[in-house]
N, C-alpha and C. Protein backbone atom coordinates (compact mmCIF):
# COMPACT_ATOMS: atom_id res chain seq x y z
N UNK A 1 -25.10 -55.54 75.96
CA UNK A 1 -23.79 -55.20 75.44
C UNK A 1 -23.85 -53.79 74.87
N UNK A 2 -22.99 -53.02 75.33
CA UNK A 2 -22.95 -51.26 74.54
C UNK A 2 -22.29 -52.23 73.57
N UNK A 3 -22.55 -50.72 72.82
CA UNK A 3 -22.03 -50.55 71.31
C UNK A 3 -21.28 -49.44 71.40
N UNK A 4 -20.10 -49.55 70.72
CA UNK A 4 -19.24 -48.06 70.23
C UNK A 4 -19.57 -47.43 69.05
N UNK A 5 -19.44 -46.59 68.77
CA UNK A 5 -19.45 -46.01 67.25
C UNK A 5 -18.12 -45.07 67.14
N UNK A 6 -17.50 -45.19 66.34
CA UNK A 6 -16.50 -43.97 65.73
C UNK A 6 -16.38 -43.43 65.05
N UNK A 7 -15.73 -42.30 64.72
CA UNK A 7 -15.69 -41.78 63.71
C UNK A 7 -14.59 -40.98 63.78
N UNK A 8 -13.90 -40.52 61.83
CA UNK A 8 -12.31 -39.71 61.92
C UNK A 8 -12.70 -38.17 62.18
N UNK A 9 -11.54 -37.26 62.29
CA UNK A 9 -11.71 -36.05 62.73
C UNK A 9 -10.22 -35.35 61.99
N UNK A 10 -10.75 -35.16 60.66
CA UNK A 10 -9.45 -35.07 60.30
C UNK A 10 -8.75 -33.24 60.07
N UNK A 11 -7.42 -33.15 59.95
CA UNK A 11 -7.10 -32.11 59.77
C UNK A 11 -6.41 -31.31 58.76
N UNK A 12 -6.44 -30.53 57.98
CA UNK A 12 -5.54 -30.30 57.14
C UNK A 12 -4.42 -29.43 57.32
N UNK A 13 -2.96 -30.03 56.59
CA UNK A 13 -1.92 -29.25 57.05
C UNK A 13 -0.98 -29.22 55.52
N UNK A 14 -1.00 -27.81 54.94
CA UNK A 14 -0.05 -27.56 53.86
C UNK A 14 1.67 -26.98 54.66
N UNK A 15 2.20 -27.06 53.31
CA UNK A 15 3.40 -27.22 53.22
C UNK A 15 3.70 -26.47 52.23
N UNK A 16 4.83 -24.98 52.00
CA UNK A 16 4.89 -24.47 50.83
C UNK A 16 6.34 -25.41 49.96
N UNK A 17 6.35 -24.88 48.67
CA UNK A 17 7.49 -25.80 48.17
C UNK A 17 8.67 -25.59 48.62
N UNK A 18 8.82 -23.96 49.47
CA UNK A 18 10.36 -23.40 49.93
C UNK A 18 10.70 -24.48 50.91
N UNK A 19 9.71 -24.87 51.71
CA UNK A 19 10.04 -25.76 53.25
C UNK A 19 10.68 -26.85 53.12
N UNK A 20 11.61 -27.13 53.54
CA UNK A 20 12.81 -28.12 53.22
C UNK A 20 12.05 -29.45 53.86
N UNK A 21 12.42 -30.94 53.41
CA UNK A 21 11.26 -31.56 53.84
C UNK A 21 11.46 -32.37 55.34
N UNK A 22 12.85 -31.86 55.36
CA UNK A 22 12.99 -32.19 57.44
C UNK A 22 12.43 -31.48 58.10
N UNK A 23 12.00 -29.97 57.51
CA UNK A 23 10.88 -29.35 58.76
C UNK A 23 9.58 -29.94 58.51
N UNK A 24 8.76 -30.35 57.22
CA UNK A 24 8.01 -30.65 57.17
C UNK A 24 7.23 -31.60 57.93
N UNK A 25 8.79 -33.03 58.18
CA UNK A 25 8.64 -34.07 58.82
C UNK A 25 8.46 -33.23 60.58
N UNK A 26 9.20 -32.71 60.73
CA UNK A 26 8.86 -31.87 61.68
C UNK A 26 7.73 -31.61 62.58
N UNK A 27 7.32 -30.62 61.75
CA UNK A 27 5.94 -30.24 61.86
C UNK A 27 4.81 -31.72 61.89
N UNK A 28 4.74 -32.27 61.30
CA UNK A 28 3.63 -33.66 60.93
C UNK A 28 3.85 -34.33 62.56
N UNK A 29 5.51 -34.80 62.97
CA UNK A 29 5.60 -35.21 63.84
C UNK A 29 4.91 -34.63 65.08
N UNK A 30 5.41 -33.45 65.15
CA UNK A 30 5.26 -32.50 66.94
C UNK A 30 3.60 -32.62 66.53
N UNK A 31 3.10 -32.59 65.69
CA UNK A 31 1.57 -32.52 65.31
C UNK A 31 0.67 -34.07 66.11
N UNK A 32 1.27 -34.75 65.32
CA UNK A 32 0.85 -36.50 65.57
C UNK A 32 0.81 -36.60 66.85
N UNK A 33 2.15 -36.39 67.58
CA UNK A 33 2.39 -36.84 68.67
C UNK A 33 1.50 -35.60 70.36
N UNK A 34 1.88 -34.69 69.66
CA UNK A 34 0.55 -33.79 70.98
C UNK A 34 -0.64 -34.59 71.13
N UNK A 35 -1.55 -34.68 69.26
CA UNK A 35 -2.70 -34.63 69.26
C UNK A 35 -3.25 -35.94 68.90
N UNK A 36 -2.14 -36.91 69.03
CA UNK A 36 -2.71 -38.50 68.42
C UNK A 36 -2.82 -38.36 67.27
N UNK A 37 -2.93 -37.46 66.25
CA UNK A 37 -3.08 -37.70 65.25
C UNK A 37 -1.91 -38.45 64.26
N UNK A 38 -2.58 -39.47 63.05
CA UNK A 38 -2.16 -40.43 62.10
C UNK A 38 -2.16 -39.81 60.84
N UNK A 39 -0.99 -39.97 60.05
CA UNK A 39 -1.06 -39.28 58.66
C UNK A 39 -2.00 -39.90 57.69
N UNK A 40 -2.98 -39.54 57.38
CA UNK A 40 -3.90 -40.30 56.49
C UNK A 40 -3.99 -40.27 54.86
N UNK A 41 -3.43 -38.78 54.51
CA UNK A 41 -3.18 -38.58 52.79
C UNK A 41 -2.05 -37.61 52.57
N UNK A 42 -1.31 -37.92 51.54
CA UNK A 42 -0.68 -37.08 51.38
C UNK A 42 -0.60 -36.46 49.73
N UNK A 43 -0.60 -35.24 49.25
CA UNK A 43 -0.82 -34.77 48.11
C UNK A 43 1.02 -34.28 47.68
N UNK A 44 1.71 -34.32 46.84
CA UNK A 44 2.62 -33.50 46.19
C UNK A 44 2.07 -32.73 44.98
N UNK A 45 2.01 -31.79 44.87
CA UNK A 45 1.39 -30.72 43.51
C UNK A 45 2.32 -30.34 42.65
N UNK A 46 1.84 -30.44 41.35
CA UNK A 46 3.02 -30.11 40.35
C UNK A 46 4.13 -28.78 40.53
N UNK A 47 3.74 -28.30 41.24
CA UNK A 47 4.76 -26.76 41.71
C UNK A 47 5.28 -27.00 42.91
N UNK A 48 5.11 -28.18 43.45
CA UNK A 48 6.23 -28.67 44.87
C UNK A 48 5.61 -28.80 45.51
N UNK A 49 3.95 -27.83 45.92
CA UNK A 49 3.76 -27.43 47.38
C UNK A 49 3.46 -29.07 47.83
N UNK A 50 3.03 -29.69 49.05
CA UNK A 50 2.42 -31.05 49.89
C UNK A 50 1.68 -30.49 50.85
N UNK A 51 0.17 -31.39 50.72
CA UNK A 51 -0.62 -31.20 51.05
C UNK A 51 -0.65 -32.49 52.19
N UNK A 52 -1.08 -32.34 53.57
CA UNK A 52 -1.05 -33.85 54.13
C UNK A 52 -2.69 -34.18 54.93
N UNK A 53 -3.38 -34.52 54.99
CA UNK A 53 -4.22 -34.51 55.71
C UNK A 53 -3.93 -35.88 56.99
N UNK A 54 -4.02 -35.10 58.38
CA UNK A 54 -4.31 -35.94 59.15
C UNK A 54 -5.47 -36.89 59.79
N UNK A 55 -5.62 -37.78 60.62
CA UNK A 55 -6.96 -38.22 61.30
C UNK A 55 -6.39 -38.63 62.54
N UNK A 56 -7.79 -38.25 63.01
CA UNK A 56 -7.30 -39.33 64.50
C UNK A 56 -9.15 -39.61 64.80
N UNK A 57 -9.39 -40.92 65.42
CA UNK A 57 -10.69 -41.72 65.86
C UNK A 57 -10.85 -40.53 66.51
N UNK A 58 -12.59 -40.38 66.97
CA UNK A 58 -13.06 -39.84 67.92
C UNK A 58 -14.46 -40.89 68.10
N UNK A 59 -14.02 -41.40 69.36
CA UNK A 59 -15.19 -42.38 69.81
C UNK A 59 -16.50 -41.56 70.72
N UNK A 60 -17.27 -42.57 70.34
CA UNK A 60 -18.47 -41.63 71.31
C UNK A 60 -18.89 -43.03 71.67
N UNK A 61 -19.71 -42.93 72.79
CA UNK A 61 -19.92 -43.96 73.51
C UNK A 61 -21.18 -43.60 74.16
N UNK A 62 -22.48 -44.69 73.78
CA UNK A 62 -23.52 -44.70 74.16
C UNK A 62 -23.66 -44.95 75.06
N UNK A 63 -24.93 -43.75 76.09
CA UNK A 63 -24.94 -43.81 77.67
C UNK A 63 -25.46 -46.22 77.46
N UNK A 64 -25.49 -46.24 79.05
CA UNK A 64 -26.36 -47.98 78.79
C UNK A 64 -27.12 -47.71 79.91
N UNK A 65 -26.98 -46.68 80.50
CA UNK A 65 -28.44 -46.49 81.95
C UNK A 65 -28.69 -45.10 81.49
């Protein structure tokens, strides 16, 4: 029986406080959807800015011959 192993590959994506938060959603979306990537954290900072970090799996797969 192989075995899988995985692991995340994550990305970071700021946001200044001017950016209204429908582009934000925006941006996160056209992001997710190219690259598979899943919203995994999201930060709001006392001066507005949002911080979001994404992930997406990256599998590796052991040869079996």
């Amino acid at each position: 029986m192989s075995q899988r192993h995985s692991t995340w590959e994550f990305r970071e994506v700021s946001v200044s406080r001017d950016t209204p938060r429908e582009e934000a959603r925006q941006i996160l979306t056209s992001t997710a959807e190219t690259g598979r990537w899943e919203l995994d954290r999201t930060r709001i900072f006392r001066d507005g800015r949002r911080h979001y970090r994404l992930r997406r799996r990256v599998y590796r797969v052991m040869r079996t011959a």
